[in-house]
C-alpha atoms as a PDB file:
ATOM      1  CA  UNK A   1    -168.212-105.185-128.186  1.00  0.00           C
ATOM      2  CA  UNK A   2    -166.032-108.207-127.313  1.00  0.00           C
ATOM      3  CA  UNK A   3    -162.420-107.180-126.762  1.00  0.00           C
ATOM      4  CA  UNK A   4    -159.762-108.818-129.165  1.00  0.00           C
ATOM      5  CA  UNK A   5    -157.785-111.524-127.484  1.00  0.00           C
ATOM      6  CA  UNK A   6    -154.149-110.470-126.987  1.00  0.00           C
ATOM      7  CA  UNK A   7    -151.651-112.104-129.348  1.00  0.00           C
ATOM      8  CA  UNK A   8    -148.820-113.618-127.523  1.00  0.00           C
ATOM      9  CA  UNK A   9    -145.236-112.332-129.300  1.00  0.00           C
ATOM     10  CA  UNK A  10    -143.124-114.777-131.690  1.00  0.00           C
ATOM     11  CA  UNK A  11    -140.497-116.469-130.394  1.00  0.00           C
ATOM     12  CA  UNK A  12    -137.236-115.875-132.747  1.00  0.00           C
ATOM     13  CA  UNK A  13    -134.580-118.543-132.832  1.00  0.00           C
ATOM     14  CA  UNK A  14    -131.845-116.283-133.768  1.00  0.00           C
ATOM     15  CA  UNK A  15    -129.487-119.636-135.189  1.00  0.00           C
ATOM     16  CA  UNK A  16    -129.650-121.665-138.162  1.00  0.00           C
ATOM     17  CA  UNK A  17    -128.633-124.644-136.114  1.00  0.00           C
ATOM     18  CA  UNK A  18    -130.886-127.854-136.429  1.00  0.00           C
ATOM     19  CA  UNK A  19    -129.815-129.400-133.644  1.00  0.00           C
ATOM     20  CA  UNK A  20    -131.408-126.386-131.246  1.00  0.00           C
ATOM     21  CA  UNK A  21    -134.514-126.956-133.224  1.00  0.00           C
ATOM     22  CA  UNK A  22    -134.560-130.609-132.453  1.00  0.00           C
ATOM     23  CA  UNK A  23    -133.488-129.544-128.816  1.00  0.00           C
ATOM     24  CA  UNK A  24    -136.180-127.217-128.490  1.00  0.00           C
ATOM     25  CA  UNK A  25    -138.861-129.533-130.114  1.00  0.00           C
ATOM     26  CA  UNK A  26    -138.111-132.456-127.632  1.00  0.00           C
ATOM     27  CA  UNK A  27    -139.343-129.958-124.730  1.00  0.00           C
ATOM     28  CA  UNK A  28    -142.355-128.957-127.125  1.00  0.00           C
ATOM     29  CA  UNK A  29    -141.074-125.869-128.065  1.00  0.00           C
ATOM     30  CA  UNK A  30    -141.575-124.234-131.756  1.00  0.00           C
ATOM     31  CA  UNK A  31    -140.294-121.154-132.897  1.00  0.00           C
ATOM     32  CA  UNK A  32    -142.758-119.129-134.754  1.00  0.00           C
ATOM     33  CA  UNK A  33    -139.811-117.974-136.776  1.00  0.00           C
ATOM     34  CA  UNK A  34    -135.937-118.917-137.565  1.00  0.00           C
ATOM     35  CA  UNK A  35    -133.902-116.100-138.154  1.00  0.00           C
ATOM     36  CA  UNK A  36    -129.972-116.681-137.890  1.00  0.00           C
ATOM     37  CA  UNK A  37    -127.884-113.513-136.754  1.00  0.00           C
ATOM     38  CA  UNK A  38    -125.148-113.534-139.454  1.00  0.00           C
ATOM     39  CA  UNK A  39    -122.112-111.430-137.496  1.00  0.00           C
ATOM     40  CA  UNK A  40    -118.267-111.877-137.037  1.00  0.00           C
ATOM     41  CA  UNK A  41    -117.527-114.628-134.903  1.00  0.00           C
ATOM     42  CA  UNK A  42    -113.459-113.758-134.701  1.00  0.00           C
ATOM     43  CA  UNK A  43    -112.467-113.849-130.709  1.00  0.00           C
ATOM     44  CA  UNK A  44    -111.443-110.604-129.921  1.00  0.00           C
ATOM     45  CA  UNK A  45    -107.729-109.728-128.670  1.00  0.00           C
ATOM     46  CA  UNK A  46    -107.218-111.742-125.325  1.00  0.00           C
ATOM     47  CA  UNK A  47    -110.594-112.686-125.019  1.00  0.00           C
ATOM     48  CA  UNK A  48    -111.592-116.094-122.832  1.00  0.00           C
ATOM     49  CA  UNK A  49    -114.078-118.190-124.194  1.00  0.00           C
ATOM     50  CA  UNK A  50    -116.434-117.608-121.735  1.00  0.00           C
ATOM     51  CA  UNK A  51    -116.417-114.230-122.239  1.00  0.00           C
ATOM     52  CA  UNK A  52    -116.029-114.923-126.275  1.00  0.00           C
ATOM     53  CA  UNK A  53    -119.780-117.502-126.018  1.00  0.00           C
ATOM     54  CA  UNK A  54    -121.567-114.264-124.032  1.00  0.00           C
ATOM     55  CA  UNK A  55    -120.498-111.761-126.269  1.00  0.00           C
ATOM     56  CA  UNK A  56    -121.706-114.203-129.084  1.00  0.00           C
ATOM     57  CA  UNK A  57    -124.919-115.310-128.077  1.00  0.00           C
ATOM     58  CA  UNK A  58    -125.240-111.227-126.838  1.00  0.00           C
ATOM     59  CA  UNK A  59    -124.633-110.122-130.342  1.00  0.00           C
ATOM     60  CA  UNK A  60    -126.799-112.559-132.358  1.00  0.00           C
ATOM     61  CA  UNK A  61    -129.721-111.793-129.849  1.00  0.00           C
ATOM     62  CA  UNK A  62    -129.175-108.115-130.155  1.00  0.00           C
ATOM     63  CA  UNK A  63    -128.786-108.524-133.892  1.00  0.00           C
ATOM     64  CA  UNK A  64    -131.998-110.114-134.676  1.00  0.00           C
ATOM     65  CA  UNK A  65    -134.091-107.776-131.864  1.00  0.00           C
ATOM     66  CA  UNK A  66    -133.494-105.143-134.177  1.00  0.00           C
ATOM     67  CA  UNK A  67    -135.646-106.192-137.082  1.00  0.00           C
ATOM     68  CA  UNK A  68    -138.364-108.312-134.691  1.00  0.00           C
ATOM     69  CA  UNK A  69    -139.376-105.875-132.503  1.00  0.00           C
ATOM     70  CA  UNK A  70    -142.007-106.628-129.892  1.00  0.00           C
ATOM     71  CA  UNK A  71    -140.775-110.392-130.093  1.00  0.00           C
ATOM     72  CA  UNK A  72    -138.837-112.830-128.180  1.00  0.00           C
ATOM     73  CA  UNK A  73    -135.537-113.439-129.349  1.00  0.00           C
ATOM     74  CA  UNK A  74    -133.688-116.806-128.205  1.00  0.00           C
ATOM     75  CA  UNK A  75    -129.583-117.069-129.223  1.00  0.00           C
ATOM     76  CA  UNK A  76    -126.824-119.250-128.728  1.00  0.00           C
ATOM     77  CA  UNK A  77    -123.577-119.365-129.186  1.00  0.00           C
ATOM     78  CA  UNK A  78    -121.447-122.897-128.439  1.00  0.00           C
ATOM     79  CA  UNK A  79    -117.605-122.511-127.660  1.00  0.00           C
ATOM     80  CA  UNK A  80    -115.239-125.609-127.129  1.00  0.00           C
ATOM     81  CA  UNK A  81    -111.748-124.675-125.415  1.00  0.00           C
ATOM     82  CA  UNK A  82    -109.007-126.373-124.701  1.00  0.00           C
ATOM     83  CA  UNK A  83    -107.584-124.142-121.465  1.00  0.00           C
ATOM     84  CA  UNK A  84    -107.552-120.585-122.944  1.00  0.00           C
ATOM     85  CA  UNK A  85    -107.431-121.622-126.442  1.00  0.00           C
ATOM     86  CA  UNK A  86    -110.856-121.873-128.600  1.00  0.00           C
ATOM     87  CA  UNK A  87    -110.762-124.303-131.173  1.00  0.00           C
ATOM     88  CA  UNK A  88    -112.732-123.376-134.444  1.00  0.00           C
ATOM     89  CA  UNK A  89    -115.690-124.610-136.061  1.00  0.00           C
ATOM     90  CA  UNK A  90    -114.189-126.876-138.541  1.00  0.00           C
ATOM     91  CA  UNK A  91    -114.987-125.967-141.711  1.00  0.00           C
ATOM     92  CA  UNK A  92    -111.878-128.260-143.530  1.00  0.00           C
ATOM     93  CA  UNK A  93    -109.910-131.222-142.770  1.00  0.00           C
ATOM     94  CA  UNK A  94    -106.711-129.681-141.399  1.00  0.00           C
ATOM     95  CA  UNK A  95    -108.837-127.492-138.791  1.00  0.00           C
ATOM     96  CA  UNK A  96    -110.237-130.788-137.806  1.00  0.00           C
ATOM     97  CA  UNK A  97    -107.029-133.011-137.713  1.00  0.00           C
ATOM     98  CA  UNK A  98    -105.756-130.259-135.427  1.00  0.00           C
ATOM     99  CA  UNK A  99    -109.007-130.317-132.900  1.00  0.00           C
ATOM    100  CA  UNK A 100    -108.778-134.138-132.712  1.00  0.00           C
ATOM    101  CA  UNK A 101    -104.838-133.550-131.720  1.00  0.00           C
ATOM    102  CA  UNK A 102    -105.742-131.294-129.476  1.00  0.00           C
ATOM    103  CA  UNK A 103    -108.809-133.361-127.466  1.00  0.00           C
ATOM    104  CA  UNK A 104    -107.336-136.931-127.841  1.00  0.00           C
ATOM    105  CA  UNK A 105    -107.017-138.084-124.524  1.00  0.00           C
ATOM    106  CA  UNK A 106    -107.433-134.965-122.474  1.00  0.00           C
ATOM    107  CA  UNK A 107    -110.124-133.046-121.251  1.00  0.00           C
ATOM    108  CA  UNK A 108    -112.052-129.879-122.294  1.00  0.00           C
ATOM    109  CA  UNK A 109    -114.941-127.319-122.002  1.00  0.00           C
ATOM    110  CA  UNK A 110    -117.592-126.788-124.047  1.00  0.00           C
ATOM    111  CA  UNK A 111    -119.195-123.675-122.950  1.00  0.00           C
ATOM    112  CA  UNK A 112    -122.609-122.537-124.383  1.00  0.00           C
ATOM    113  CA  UNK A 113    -124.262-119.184-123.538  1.00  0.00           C
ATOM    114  CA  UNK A 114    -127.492-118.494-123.724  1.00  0.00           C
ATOM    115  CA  UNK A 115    -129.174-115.388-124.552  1.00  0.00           C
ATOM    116  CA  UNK A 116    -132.869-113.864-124.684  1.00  0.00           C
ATOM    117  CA  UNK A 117    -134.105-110.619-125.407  1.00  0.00           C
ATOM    118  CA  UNK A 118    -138.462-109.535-124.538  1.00  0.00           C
ATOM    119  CA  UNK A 119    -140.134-107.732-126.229  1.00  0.00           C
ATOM    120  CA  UNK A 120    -139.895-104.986-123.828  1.00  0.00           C
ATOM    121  CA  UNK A 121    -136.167-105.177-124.571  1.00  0.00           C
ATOM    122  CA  UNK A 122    -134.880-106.626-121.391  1.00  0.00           C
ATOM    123  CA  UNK A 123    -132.126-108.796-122.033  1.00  0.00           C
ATOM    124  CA  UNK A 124    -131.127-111.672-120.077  1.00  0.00           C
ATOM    125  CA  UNK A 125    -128.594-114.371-120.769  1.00  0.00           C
ATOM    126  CA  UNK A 126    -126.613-117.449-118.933  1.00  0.00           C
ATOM    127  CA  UNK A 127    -123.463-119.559-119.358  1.00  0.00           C
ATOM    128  CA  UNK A 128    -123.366-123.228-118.980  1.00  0.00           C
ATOM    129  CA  UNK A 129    -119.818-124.877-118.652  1.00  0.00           C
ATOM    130  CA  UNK A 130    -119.939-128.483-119.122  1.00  0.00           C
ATOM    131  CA  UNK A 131    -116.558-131.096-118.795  1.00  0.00           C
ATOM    132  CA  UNK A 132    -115.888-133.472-121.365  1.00  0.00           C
ATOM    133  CA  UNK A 133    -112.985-136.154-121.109  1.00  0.00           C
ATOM    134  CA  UNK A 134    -112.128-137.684-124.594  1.00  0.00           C
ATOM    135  CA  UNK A 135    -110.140-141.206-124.938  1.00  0.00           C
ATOM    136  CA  UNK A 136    -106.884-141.760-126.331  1.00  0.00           C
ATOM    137  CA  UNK A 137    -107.745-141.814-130.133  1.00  0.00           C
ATOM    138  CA  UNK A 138    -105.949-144.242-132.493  1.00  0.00           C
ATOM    139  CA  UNK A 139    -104.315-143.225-136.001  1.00  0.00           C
ATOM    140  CA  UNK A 140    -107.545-145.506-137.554  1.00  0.00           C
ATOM    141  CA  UNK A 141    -109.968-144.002-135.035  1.00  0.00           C
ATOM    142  CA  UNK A 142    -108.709-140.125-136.178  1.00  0.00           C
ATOM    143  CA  UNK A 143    -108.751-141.398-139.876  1.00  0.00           C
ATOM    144  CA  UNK A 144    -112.138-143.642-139.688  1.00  0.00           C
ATOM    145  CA  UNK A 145    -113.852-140.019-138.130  1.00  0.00           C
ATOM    146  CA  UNK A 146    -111.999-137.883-140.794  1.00  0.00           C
ATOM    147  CA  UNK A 147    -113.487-139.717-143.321  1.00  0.00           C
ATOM    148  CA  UNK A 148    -117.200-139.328-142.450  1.00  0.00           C
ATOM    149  CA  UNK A 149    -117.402-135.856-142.520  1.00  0.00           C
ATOM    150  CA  UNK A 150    -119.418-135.496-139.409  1.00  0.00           C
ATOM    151  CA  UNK A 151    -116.983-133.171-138.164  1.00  0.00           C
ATOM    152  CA  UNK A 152    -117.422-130.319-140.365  1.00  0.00           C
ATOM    153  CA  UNK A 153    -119.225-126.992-139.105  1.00  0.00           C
ATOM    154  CA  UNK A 154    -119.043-128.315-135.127  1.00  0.00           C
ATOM    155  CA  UNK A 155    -117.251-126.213-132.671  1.00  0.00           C
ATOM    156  CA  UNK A 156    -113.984-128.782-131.853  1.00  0.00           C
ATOM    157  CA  UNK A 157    -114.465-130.721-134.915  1.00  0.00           C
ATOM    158  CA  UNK A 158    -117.465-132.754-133.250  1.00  0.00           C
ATOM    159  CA  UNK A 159    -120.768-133.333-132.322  1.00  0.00           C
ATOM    160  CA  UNK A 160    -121.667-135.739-129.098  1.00  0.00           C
ATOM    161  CA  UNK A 161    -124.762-137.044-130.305  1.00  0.00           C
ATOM    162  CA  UNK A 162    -123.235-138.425-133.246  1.00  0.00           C
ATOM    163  CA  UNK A 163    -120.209-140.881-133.910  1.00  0.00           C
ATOM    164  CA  UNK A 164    -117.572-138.535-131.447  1.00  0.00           C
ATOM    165  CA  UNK A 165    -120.220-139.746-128.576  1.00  0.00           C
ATOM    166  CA  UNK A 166    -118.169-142.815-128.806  1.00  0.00           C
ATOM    167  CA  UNK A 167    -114.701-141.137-127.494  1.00  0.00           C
ATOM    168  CA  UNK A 168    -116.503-139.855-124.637  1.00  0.00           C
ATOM    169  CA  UNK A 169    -115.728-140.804-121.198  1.00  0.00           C
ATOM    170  CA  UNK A 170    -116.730-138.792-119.064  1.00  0.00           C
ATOM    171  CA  UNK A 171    -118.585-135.565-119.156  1.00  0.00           C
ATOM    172  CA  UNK A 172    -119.798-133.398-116.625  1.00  0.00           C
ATOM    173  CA  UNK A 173    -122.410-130.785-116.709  1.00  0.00           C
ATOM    174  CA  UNK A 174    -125.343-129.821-119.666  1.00  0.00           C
ATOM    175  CA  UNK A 175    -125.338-132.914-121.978  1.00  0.00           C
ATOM    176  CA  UNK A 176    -128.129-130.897-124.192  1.00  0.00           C
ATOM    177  CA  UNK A 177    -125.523-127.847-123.612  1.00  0.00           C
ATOM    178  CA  UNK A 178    -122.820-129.472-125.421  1.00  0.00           C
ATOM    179  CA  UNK A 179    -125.387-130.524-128.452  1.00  0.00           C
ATOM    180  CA  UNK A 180    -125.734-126.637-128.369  1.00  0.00           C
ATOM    181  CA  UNK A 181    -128.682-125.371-126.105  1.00  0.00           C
ATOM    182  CA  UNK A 182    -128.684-126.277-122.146  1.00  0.00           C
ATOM    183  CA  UNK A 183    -132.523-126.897-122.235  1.00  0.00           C
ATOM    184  CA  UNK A 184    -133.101-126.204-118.557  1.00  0.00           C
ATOM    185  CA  UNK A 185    -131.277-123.170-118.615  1.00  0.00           C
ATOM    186  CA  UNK A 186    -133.083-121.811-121.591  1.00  0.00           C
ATOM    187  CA  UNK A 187    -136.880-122.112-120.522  1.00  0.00           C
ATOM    188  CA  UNK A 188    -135.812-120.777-116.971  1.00  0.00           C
ATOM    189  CA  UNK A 189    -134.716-117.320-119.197  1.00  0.00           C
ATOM    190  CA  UNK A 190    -137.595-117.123-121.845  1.00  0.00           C
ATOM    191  CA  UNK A 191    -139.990-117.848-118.319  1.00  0.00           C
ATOM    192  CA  UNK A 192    -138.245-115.335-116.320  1.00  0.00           C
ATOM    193  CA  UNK A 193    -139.045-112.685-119.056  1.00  0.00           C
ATOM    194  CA  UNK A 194    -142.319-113.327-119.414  1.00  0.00           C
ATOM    195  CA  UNK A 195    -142.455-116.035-122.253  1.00  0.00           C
ATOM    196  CA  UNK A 196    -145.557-118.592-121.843  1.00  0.00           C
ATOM    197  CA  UNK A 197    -146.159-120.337-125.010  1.00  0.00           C
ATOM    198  CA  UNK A 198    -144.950-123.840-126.855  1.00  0.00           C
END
């Protein structure tokens, strides 16, 4: 009797997120399933943002495990700080003028952790701190970038790949990381824990 060929367990993208689908699918990489963790995001008392992205991408991973066991769970979580202070993911226009006053002409961190679970339950996770300089913006500029609405939902008030890429001058570290998944840093966890498919 011919023994059954062993199924290979779903990989879980624990994030609504398009853009870490389109990430993922430019390295050939489909989820069998999307399943966004849906838990409290608030920074806890005195927390840094590094430690604030870990405990995120930590949670959601942990979150989703629960109801796919004997899977691989894949979750990120993208932070962008000014020093100490995390700026939010702007959801109106005042939260959004204030990010833009806060990154015009100066330099910040977008930090995105990374964080996978087996299906044996071993967890494993990484941070990836990237630099990012942004110009002096103009009045127009801030009021031209208001206007189109691309701002709304990103961490900071912006997204690099879009019109923002524009006030970028220098940036240092994961480009793919500050789109919202560090792509080399994510295969090397779901390989280390045993992950093999596409």
């Amino acid at each position: 009797m011919a023994s059954a060929t062993a199924v290979q367990p779903a990989l879980v993208l624990a994030s609504a997120s398009p853009r870490r689908l389109d990430l993922l699918a430019q390295v050939g990489v489909t989820p069998d399933r999307v399943d966004p963790a849906d838990i409290d995001e608030t920074p806890l008392r005195d927390e840094t943002p590094r430690l604030h992205a870990l405990r995120l991408a930590r949670d959601k991973a942990r979150a989703v495990a629960s109801r796919s066991p004997g899977d691989f769970v894949l979750a990120a979580d993208t932070v962008v700080a000014v020093g100490r202070r995390i700026l939010p993911k702007a959801e109106t226009e005042e939260q959004a003028i204030r990010c833009l006053a806060l990154l015009s002409g100066r330099n910040h961190k977008v930090l995105t952790a990374v964080a996978v679970i087996a299906p044996d339950g071993r967890e494993a996770s990484r941070l990836v701190e990237t630099r990012v300089q942004v110009k002096q913006l103009s009045d127009i500029e801030k009021a031209d970038y208001l206007a189109g609405g691309e701002w709304r939902g990103k961490a900071g008030g912006y997204a690099v790949q879009g019109v923002a890429g524009g006030f970028i001058i220098d940036l240092r570290g994961s480009y793919t990381g500050v789109v919202g998944l560090p792509l080399y840093e994510t295969l090397n966890l779901l390989r280390g824990l045993g992950w093999s498919g596409k």
